[in-house]
Protein backbone atom coordinates (compact mmCIF):
# COMPACT_ATOMS: atom_id res chain seq x y z
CA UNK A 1 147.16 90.41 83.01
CA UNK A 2 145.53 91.79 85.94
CA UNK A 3 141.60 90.98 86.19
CA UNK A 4 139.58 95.01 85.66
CA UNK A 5 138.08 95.65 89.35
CA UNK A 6 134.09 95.68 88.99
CA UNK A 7 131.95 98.19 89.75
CA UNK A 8 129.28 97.32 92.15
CA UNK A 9 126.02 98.85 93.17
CA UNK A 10 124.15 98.46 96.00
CA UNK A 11 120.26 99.19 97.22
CA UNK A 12 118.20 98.62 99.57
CA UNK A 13 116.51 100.52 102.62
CA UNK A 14 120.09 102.49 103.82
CA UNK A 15 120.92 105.86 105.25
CA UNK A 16 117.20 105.57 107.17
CA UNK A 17 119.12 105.08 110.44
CA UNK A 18 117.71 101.19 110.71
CA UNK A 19 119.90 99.34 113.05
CA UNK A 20 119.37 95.79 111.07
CA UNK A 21 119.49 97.42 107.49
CA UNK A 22 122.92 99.18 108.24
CA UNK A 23 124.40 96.13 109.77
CA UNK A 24 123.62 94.38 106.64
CA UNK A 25 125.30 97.18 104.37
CA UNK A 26 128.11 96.82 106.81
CA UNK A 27 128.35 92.85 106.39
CA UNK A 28 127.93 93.28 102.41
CA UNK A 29 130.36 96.03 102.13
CA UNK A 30 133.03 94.55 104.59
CA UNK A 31 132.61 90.90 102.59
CA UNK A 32 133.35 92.84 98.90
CA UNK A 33 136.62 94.36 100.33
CA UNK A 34 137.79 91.70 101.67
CA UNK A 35 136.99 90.05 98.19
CA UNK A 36 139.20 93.01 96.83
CA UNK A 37 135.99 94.67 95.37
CA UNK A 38 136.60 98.27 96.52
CA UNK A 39 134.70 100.01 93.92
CA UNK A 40 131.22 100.40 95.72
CA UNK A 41 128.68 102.70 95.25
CA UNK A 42 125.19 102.74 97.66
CA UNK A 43 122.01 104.01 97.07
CA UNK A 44 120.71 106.19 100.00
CA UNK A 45 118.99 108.46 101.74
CA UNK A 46 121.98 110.09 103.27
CA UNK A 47 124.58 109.78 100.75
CA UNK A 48 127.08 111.62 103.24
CA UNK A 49 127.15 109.91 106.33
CA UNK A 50 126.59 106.33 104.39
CA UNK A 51 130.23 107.28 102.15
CA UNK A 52 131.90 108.42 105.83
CA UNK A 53 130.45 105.07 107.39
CA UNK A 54 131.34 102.17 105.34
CA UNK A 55 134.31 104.39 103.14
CA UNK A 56 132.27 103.81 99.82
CA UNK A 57 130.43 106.63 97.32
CA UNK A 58 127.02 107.20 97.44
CA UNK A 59 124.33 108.54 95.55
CA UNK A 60 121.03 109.79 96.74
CA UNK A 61 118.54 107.07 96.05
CA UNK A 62 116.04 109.54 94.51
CA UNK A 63 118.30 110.79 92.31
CA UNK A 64 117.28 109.21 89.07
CA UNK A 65 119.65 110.73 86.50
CA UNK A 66 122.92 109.52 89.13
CA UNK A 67 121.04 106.43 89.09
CA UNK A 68 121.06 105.77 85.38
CA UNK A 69 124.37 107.04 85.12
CA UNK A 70 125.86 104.77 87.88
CA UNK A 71 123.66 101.95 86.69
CA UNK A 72 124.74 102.03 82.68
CA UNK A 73 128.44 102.08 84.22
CA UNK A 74 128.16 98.96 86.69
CA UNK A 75 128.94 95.50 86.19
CA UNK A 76 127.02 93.83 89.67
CA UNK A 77 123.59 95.21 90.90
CA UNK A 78 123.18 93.78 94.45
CA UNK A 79 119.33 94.25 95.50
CA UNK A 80 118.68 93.97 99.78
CA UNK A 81 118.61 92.86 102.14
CA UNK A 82 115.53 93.12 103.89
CA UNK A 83 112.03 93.25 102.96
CA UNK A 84 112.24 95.17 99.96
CA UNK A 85 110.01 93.19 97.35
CA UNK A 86 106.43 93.82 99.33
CA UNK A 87 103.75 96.13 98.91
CA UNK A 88 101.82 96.33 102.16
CA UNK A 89 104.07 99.34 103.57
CA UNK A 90 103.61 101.05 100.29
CA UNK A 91 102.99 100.40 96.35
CA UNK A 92 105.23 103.30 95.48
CA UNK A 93 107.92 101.79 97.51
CA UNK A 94 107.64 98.27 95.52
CA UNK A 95 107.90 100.43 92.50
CA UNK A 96 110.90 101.90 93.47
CA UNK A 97 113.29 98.58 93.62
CA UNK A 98 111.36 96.60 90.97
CA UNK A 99 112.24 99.89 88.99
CA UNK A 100 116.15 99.46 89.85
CA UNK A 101 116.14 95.70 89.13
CA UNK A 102 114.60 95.96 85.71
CA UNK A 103 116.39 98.65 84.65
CA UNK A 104 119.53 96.74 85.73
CA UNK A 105 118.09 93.93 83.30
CA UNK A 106 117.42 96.04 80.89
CA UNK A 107 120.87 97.53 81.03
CA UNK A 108 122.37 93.53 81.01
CA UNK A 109 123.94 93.90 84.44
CA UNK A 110 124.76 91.18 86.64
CA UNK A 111 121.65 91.03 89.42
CA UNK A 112 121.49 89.52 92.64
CA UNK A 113 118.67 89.52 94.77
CA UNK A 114 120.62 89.47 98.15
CA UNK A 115 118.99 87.49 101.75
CA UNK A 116 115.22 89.17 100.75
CA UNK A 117 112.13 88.24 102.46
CA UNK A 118 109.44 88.08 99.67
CA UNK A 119 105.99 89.91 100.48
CA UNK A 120 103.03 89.89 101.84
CA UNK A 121 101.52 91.12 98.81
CA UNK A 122 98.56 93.00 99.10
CA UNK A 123 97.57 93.00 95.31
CA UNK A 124 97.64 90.41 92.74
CA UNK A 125 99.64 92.82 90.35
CA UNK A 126 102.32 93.44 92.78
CA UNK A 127 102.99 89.62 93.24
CA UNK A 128 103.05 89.55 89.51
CA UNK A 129 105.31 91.99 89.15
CA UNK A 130 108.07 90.80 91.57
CA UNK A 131 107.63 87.01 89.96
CA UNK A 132 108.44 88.38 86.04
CA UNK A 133 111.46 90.45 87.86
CA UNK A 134 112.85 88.03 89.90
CA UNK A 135 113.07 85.90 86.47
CA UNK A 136 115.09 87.86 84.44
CA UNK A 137 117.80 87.98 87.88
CA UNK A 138 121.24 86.50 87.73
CA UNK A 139 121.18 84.71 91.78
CA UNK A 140 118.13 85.18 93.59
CA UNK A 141 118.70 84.07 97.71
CA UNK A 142 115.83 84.40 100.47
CA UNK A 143 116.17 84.67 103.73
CA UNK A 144 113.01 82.71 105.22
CA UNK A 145 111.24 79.20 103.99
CA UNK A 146 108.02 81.25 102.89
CA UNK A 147 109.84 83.16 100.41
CA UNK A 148 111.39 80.58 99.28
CA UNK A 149 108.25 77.99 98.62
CA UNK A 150 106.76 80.93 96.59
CA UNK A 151 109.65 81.03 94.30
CA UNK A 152 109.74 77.43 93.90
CA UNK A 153 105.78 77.83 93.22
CA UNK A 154 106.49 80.38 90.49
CA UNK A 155 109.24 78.30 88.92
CA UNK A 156 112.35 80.41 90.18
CA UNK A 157 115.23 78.89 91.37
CA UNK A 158 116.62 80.52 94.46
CA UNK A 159 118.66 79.75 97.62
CA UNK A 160 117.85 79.71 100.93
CA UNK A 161 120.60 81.76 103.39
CA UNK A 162 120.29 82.56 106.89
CA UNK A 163 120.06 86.11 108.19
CA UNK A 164 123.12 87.99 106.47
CA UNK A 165 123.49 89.25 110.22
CA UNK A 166 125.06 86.29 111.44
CA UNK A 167 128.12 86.65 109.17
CA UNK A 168 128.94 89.97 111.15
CA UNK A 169 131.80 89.52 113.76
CA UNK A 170 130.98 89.71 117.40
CA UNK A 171 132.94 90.70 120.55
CA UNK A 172 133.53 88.10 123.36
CA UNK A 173 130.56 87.71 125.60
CA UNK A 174 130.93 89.31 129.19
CA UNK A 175 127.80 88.92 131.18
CA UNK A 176 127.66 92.81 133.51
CA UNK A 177 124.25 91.42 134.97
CA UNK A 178 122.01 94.32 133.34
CA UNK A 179 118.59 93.40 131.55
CA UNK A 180 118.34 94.70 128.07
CA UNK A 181 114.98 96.35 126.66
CA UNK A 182 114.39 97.15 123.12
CA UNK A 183 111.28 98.53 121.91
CA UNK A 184 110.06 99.85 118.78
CA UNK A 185 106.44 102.39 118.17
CA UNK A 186 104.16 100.18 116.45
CA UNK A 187 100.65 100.42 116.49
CA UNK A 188 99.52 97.92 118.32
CA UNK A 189 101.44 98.29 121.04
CA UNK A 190 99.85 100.93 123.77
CA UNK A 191 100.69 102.32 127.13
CA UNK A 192 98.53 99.82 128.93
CA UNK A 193 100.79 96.82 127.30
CA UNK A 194 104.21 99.05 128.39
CA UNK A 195 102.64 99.55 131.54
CA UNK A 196 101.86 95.69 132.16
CA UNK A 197 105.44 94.92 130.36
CA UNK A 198 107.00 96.85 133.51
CA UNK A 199 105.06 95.88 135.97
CA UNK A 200 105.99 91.78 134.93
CA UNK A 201 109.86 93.33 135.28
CA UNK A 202 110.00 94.80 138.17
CA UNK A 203 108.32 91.54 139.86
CA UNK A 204 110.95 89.28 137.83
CA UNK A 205 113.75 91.76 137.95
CA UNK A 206 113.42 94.11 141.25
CA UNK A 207 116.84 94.53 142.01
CA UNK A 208 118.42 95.03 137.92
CA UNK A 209 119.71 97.67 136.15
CA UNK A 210 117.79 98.27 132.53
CA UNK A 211 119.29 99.57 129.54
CA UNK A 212 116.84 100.48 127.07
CA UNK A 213 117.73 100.42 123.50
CA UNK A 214 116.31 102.85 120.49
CA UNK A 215 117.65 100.95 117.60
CA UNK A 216 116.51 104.30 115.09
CA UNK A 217 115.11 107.02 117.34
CA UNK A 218 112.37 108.40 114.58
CA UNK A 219 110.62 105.03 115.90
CA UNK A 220 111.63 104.23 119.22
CA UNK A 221 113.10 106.84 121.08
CA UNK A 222 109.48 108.12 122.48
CA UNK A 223 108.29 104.62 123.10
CA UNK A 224 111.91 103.66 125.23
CA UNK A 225 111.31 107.00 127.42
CA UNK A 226 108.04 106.50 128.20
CA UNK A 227 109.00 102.70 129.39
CA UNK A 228 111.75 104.41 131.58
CA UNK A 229 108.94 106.64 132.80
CA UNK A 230 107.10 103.42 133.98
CA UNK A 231 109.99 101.47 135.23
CA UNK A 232 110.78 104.20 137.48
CA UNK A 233 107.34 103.85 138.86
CA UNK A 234 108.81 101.20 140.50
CA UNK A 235 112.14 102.23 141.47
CA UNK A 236 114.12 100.92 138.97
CA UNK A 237 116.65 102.32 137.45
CA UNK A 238 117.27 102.27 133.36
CA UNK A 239 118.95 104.24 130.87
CA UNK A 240 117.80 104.53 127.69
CA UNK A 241 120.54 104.06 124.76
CA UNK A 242 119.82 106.45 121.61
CA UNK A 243 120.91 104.63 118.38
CA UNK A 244 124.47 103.67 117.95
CA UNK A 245 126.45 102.00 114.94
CA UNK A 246 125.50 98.81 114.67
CA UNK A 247 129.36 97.64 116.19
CA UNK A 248 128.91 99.92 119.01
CA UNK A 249 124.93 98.62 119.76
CA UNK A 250 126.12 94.92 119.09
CA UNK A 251 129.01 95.86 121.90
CA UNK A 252 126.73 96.91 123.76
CA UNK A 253 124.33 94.07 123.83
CA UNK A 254 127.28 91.83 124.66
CA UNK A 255 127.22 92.71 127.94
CA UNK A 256 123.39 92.09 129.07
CA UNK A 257 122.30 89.05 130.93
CA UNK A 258 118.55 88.78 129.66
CA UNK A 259 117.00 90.83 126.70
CA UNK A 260 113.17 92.15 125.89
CA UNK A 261 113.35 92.46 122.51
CA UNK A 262 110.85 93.47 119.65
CA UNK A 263 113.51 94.13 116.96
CA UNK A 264 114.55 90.81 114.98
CA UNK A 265 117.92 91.91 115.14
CA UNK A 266 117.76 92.68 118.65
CA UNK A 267 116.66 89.21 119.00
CA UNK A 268 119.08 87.67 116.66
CA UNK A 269 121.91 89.82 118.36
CA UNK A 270 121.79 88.45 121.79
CA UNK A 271 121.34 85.25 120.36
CA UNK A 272 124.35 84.90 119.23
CA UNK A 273 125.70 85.65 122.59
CA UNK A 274 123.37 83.10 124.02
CA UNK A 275 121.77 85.71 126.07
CA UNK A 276 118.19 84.54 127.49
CA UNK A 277 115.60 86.36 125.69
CA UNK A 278 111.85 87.12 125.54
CA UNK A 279 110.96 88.56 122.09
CA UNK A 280 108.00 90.16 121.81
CA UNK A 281 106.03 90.23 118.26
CA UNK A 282 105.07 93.14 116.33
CA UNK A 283 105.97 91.22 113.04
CA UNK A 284 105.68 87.48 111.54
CA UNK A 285 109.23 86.85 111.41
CA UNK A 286 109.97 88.10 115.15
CA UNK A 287 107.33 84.43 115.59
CA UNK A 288 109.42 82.51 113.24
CA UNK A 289 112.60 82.95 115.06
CA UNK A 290 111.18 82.38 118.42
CA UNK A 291 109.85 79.18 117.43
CA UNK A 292 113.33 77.96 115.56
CA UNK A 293 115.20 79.19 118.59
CA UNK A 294 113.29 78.04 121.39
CA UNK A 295 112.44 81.40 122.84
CA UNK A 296 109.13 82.55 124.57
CA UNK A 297 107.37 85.27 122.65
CA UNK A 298 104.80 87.73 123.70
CA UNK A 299 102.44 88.84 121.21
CA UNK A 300 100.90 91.92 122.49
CA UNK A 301 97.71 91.03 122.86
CA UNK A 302 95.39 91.21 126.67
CA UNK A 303 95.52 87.61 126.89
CA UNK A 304 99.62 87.07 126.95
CA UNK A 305 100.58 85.24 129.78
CA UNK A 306 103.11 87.27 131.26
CA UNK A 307 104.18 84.81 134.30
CA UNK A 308 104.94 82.10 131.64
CA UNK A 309 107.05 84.01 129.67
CA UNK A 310 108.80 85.21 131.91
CA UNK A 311 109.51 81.73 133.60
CA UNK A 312 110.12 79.97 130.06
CA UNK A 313 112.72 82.59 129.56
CA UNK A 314 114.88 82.15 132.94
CA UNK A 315 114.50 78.43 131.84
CA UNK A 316 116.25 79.05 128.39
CA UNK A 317 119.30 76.58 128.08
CA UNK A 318 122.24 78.84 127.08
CA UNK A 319 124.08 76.16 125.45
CA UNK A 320 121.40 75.40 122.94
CA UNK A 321 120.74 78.90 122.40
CA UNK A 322 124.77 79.37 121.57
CA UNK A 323 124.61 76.00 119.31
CA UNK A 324 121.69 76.91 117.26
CA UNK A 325 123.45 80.19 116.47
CA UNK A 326 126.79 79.25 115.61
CA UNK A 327 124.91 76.69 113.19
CA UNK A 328 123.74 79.40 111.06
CA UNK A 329 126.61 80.12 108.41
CA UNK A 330 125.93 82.37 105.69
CA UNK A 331 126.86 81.17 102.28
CA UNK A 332 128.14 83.63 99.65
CA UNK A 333 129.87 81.06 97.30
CA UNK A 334 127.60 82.35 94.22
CA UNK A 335 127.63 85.78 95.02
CA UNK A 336 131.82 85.94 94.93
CA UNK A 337 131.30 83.58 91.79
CA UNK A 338 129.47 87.02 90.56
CA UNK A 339 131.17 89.66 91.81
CA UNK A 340 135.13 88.59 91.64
């Protein structure tokens, strides 16, 4: 008697454009086909280009009777990736998915908390919150060692998986000799920095080609021009790459020889293609992965030491870099013991 196909939902910060959030949804909903679990439905912002992208239905995540509807008719919610489960970009947002996971309790669905980072937590409450929620789930995984200390603190049992990124397929590495620039608009980071940034690459790189790379042009498309702008200030010549699907960006990337990177995908990305990379930190976890990888890491403050960075980075070893990726396996053994 043939098994009934579940009905799985999916949420978590998609049809924003994000390059790392929509190579996740890519990963997740490539792994449930290929599990024969074809009967997907995403929350997002842009229902219509999410369905045409990954070839599953989608509901507008603000939609709250679809919601209910879809939710009372699911078997599987799958929560993340990401950084869903924090409240300093916005209480209302925290709402939002602790909303979706406890009416999936309430409703007696199967829930997975999938490769979240946990926090920070401005408020007490909000911490609170998350910790009863997260108890009432059927597999919680985290994607860092922080997260994963506070569940063991609050008496959760969880897993600890790598980056779901690393589970998505790559092309073979050809090195064209161009340096690779990715920058994202974040407050702390103003023209002077940019300015200094391409001053410290034209001395280290006077005779490359840049490509610059807007990973989700709301946020960096004006901040990639105006480094152009200063690069050519001293004749060198970049392009800057508007946002692409993740496969064509990760393409892309395959052919640079160094990378600037903000992004942690960016950074994660050439990576894996044991590209030499200087990652430059606008969040915690950017720090993390420099330090487990071995990479040098500006922090955008006046007192980074450009010269060092740059000379740690031509010093990267390229085999290490490539062994220390290929370690990193993603394991989804409970999640198909859930969802098959």
């Amino acid at each position: 008697m043939k098994t009934k196909e579940k009905k799985i939902l999916i949420s978590g910060y998609y049809g924003f454009n994000n390059f790392g959030d929509e190579a996740i949804l890519q990963t997740v909903v490539t792994k449930l086909k290929n599990l024969n679990c074809n009967d997907i439905t995403v929350f997002s912002s842009n229902p219509n280009e999410t369905s045409k992208k990954y070839l599953v239905k989608s509901i507008y995540y603000f939609n709250f009777i679809k919601i209910i509807f879809n939710m009372l008719r699911c078997d599987v919610f799958i929560s993340g990736g990401g950084s869903l489960l924090q409240d300093v970009t916005s209480i209302k947002s925290l709402l939002y998915y602790l909303f979706l996971l406890n009416l999936a309790v309430l409703f007696r669905k199967k829930v997975i908390i999938f490769a979240q980072g946990l926090g920070p937590f401005k408020h007490k409450r909000g911490a609170y919150w998350v910790k009863n929620t997260l108890k009432k789930c059927s597999y919680v995984s985290v994607r860092d060692k922080k997260s994963h200390y506070l569940l063991k603190k609050w008496g959760i049992k969880s897993d600890l998986v790598c980056d779901p990124f690393f589970d998505i397929p790559i092309p073979e590495y050809q090195n064209y000799g161009t340096v690779g620039i990715q920058l994202r608009h974040v407050k702390n980071l103003n023209i002077n920095y940019l300015k200094e940034l391409a001053k410290y690459c034209a001395k280290y790189f006077p005779n490359k080609i840049f490509e610059i790379y807007s990973f989700q042009d709301t946020l960096d498309l004006k901040v990639c021009r105006d480094f152009s702008g200063f690069l050519n200030e001293y004749n060198i010549k970049s392009t800057v790459i508007e946002q692409k699907t993740p496969y064509e960006t990760i393409e892309m990337i395959s052919h640079l020889e160094y990378m600037i990177a903000m992004r942690f995908h960016a950074i994660l990305t050439a990576s894996r293609f044991g590209i030499k990379t200087l990652a430059i930190s606008y969040d915690m976890k950017v720090e993390k992965f420099a330090r487990e990888f071995n990479l040098p890491c500006l922090k955008m403050k006046s007192d980074d030491d450009f010269d060092k960075a740059f000379e740690k980075l031509f010093n990267i070893d390229t085999k290490e870099l490539l062994n220390k990726a290929s370690e990193k396996c993603f394991n989804w053994n409970n999640i198909e013991t859930l969802v098959v």
